[in-house]
PDB file of N, CA and C in Angstrom:
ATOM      1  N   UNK A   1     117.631  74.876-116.217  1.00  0.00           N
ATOM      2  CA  UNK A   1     116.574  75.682-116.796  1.00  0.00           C
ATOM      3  C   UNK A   1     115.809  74.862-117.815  1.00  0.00           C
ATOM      4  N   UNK A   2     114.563  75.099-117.797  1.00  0.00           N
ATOM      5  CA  UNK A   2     113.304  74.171-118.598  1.00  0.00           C
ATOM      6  C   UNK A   2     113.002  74.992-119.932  1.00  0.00           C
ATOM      7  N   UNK A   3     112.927  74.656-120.911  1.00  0.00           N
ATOM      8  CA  UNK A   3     112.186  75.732-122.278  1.00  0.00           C
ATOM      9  C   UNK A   3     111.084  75.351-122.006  1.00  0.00           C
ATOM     10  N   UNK A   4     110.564  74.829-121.127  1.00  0.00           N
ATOM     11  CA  UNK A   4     109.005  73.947-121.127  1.00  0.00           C
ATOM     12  C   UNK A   4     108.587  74.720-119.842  1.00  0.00           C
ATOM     13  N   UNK A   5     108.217  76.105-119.417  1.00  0.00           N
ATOM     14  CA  UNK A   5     107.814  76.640-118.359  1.00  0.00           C
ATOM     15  C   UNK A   5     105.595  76.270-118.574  1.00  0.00           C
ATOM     16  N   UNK A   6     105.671  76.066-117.498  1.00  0.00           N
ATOM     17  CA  UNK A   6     104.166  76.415-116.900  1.00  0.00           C
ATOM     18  C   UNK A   6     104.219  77.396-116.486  1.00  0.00           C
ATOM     19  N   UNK A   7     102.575  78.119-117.286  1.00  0.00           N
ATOM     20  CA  UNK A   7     102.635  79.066-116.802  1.00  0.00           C
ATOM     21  C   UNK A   7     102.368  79.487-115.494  1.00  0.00           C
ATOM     22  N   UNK A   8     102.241  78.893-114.754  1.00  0.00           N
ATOM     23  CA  UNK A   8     102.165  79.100-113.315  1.00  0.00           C
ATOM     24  C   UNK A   8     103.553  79.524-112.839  1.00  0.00           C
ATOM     25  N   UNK A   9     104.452  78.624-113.234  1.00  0.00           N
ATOM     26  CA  UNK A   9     105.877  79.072-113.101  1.00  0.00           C
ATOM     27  C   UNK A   9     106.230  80.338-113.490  1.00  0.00           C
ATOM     28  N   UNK A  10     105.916  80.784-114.369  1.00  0.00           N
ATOM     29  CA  UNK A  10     106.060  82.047-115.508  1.00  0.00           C
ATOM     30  C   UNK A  10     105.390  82.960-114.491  1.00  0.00           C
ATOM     31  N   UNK A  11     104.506  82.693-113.832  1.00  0.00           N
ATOM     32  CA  UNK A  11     103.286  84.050-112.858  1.00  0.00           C
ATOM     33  C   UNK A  11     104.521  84.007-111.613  1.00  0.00           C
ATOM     34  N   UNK A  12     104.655  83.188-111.156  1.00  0.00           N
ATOM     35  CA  UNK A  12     105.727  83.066-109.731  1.00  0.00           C
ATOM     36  C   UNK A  12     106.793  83.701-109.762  1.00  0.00           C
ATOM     37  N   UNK A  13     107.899  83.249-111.037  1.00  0.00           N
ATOM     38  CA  UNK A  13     108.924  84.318-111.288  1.00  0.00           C
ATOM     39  C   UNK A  13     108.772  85.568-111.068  1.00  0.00           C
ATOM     40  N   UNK A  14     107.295  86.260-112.548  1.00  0.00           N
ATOM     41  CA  UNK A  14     107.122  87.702-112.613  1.00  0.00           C
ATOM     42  C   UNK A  14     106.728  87.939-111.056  1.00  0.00           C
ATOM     43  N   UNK A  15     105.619  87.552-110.143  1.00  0.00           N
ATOM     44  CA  UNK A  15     105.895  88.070-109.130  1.00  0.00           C
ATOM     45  C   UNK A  15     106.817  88.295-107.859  1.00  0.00           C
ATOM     46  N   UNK A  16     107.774  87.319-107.998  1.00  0.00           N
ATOM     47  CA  UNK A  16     109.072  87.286-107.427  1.00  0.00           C
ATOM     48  C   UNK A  16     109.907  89.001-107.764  1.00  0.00           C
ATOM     49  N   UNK A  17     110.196  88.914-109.416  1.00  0.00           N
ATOM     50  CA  UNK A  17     110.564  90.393-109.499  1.00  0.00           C
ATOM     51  C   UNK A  17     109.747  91.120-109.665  1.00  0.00           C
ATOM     52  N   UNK A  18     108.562  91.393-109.622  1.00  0.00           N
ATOM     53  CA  UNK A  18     107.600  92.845-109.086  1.00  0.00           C
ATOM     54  C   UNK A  18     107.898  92.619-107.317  1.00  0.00           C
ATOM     55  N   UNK A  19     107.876  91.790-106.613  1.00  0.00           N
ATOM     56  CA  UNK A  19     108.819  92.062-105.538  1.00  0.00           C
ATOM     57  C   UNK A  19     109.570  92.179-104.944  1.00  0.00           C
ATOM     58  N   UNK A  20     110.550  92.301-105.376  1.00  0.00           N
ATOM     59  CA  UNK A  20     112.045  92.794-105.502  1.00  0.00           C
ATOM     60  C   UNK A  20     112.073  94.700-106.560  1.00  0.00           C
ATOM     61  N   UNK A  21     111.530  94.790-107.000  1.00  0.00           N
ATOM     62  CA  UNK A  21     111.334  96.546-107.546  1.00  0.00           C
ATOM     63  C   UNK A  21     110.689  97.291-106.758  1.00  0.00           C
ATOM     64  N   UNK A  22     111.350  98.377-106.436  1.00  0.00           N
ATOM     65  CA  UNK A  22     111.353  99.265-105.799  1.00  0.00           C
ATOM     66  C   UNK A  22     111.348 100.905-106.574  1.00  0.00           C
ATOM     67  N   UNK A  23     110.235 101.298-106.491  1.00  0.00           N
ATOM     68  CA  UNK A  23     110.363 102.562-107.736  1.00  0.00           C
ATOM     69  C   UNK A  23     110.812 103.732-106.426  1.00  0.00           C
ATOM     70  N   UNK A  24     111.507 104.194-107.153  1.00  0.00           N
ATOM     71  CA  UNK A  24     112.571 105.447-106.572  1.00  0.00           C
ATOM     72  C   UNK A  24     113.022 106.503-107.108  1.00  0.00           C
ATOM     73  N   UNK A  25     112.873 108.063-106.903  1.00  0.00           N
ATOM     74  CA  UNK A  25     113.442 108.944-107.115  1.00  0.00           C
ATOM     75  C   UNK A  25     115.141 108.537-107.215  1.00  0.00           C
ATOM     76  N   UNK A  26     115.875 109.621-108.366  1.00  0.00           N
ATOM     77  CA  UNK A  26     116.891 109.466-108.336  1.00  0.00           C
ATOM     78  C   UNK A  26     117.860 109.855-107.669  1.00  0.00           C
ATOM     79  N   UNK A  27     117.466 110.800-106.710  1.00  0.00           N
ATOM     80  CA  UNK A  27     118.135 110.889-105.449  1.00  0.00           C
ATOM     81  C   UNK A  27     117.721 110.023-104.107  1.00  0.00           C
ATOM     82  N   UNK A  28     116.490 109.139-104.012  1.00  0.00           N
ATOM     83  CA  UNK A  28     116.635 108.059-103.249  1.00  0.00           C
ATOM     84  C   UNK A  28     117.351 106.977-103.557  1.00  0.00           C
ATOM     85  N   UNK A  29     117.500 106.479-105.181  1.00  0.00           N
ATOM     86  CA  UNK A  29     118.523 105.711-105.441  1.00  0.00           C
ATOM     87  C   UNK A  29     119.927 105.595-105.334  1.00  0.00           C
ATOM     88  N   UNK A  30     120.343 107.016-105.311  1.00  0.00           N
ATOM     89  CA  UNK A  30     121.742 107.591-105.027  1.00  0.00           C
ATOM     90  C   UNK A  30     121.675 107.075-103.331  1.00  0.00           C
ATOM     91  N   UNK A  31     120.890 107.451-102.498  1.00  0.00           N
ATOM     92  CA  UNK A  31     121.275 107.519-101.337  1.00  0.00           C
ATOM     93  C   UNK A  31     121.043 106.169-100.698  1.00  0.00           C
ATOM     94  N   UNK A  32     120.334 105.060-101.357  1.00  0.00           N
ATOM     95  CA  UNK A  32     120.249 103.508-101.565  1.00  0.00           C
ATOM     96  C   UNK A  32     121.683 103.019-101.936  1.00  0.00           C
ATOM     97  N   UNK A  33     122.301 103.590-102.820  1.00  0.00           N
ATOM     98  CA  UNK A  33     123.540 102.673-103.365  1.00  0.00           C
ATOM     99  C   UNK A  33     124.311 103.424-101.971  1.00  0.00           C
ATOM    100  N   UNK A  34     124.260 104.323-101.212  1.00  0.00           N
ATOM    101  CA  UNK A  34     125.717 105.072-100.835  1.00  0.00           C
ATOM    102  C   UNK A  34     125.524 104.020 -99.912  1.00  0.00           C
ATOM    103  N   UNK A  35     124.376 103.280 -99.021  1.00  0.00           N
ATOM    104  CA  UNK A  35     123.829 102.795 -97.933  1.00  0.00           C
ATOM    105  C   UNK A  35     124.367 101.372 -98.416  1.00  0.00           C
ATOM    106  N   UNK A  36     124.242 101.096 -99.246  1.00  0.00           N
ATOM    107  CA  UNK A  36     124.244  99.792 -99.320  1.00  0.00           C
ATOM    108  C   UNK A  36     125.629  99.227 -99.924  1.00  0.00           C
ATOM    109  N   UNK A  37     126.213 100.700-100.176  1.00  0.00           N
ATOM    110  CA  UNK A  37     128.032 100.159-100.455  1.00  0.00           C
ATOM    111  C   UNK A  37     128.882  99.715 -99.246  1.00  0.00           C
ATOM    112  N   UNK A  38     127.762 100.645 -98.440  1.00  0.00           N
ATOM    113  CA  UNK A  38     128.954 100.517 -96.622  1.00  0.00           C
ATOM    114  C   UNK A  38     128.851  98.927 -96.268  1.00  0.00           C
ATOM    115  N   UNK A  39     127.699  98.722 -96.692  1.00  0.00           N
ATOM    116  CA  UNK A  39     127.307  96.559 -96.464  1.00  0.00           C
ATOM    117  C   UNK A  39     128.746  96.263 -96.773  1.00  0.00           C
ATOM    118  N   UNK A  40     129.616  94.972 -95.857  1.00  0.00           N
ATOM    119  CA  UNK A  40     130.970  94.429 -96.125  1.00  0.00           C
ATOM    120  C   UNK A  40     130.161  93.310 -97.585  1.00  0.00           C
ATOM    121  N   UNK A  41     128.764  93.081 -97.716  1.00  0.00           N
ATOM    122  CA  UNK A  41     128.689  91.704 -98.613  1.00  0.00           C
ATOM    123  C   UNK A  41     127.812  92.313 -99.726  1.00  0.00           C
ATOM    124  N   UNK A  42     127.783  93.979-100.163  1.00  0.00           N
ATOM    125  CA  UNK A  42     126.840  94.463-100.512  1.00  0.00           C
ATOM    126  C   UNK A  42     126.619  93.962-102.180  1.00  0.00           C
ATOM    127  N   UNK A  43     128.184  93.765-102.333  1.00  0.00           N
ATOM    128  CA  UNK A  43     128.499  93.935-103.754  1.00  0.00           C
ATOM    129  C   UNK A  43     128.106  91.941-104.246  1.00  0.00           C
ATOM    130  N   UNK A  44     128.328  91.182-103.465  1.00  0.00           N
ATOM    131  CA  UNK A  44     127.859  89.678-103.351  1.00  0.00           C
ATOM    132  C   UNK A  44     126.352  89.516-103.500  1.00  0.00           C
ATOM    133  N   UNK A  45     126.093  90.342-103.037  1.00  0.00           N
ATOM    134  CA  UNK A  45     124.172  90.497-102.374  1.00  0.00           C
ATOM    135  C   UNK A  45     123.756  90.972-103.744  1.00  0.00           C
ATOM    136  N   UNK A  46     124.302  92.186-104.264  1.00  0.00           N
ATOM    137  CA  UNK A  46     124.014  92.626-105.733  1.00  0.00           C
ATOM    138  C   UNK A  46     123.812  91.708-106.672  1.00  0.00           C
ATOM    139  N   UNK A  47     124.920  91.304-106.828  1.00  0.00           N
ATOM    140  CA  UNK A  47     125.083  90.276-108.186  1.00  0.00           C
ATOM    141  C   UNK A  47     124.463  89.098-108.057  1.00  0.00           C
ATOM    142  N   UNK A  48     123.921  88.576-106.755  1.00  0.00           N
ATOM    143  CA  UNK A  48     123.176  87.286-106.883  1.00  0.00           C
ATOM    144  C   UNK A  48     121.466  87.493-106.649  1.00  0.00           C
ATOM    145  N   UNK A  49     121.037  89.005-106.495  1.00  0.00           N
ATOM    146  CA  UNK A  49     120.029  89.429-107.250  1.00  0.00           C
ATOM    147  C   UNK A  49     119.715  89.602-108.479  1.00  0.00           C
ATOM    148  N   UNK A  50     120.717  90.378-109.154  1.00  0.00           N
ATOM    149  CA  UNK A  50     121.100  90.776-110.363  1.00  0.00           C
ATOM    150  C   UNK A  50     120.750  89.376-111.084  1.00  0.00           C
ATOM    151  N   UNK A  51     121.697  88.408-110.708  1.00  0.00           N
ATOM    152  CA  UNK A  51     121.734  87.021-111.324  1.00  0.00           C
ATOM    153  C   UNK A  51     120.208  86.397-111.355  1.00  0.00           C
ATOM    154  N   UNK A  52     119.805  86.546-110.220  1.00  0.00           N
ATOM    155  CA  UNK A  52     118.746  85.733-110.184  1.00  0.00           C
ATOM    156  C   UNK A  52     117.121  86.440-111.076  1.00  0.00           C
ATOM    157  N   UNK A  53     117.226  87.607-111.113  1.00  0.00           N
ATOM    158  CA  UNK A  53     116.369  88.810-112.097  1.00  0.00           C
ATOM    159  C   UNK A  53     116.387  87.850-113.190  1.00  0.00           C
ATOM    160  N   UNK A  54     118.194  87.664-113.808  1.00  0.00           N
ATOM    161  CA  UNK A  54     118.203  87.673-115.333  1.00  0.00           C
ATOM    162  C   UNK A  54     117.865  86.502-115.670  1.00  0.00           C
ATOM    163  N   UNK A  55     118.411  85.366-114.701  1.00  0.00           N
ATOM    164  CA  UNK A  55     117.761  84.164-114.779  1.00  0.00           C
ATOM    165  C   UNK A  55     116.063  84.224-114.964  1.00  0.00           C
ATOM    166  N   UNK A  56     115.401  84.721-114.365  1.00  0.00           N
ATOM    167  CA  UNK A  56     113.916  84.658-114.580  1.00  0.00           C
ATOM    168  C   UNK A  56     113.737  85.276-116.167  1.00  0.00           C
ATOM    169  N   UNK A  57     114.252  86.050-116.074  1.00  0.00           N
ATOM    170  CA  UNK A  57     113.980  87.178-117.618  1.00  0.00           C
ATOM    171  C   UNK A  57     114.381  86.212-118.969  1.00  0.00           C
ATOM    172  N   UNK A  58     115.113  85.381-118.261  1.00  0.00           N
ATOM    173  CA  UNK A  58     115.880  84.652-119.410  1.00  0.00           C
ATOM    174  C   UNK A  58     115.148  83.443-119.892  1.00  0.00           C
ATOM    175  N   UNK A  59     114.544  82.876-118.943  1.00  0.00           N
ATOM    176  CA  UNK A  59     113.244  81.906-118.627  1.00  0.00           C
ATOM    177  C   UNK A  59     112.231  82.252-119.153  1.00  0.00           C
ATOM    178  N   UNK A  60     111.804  83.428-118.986  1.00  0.00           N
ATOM    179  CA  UNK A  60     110.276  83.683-119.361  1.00  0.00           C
ATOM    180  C   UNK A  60     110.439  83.811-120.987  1.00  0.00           C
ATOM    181  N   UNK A  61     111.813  84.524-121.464  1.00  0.00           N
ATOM    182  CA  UNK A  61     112.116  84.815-122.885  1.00  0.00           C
ATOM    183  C   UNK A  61     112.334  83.326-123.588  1.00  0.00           C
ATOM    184  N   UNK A  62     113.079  82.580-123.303  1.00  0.00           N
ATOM    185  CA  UNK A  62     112.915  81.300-123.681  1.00  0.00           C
ATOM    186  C   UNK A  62     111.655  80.782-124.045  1.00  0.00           C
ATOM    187  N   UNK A  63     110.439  80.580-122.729  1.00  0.00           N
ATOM    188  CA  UNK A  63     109.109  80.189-122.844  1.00  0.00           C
ATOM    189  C   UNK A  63     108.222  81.192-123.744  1.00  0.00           C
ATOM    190  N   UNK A  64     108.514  82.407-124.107  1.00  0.00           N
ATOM    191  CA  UNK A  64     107.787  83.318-124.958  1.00  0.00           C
ATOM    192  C   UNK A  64     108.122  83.205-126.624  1.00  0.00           C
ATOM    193  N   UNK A  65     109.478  82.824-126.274  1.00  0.00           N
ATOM    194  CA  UNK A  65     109.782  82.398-127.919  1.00  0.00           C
ATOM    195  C   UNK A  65     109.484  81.180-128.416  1.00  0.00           C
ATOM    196  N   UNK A  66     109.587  80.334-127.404  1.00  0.00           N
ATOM    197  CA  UNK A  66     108.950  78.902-127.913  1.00  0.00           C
ATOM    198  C   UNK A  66     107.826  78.636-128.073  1.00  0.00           C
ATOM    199  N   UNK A  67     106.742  79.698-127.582  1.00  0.00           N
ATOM    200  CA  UNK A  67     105.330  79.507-127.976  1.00  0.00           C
ATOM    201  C   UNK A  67     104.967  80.424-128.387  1.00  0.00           C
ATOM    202  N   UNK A  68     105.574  81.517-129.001  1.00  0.00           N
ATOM    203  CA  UNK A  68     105.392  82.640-130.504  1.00  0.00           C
ATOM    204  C   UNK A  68     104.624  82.171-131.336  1.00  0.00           C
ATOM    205  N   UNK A  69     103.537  82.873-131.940  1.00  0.00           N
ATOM    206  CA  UNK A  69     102.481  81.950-133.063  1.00  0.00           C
ATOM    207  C   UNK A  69     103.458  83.300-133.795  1.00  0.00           C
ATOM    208  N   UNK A  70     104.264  83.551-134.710  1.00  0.00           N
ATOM    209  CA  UNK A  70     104.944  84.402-135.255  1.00  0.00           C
ATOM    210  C   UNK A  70     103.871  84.322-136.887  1.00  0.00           C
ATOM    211  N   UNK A  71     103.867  85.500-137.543  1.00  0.00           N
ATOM    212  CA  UNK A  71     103.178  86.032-138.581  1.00  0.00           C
ATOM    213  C   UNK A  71     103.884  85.222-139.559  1.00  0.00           C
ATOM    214  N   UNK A  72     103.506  84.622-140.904  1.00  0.00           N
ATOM    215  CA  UNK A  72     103.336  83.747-142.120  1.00  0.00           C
ATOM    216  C   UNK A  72     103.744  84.975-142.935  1.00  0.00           C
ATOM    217  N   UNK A  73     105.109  85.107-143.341  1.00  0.00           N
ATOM    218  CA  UNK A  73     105.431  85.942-144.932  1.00  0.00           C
ATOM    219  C   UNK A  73     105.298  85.519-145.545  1.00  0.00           C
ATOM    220  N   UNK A  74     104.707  86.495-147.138  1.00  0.00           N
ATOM    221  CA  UNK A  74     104.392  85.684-148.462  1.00  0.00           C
ATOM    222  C   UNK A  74     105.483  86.251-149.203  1.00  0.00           C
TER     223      UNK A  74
END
């Protein structure tokens, strides 16, 4: 992982996870997880989404804090 993102990189990620979200009622989500527990690799498949989300989130937060113009207290 880079603290030195381009922002081009930074646009690719965010659209990576705006495609991967899926907005859903909470009874389509219920009936998403029941579907996707029966998967034998569902719970593998999860977590290396999961992983790969936080990795970006974690990236972009890195590159947002390192180029913070943060407010001057007196």
């Amino acid at each position: 992982m880079s603290g030195d993102l381009d922002p081009a990189d930074v646009e690719r990620r965010l659209a990576a996870l705006a495609a991967s979200y899926v907005p859903e009622s909470v009874e389509e989500g219920h009936a998403r997880l029941r579907r996707d527990a029966m998967a034998p690799d569902a719970f593998a498949t999860s977590v290396a989404r999961n992983l790969e989300e936080l990795r970006a989130l974690d990236d972009l937060t890195r590159y947002l804090h390192q180029n913070a113009r943060w407010p001057k207290t007196s």
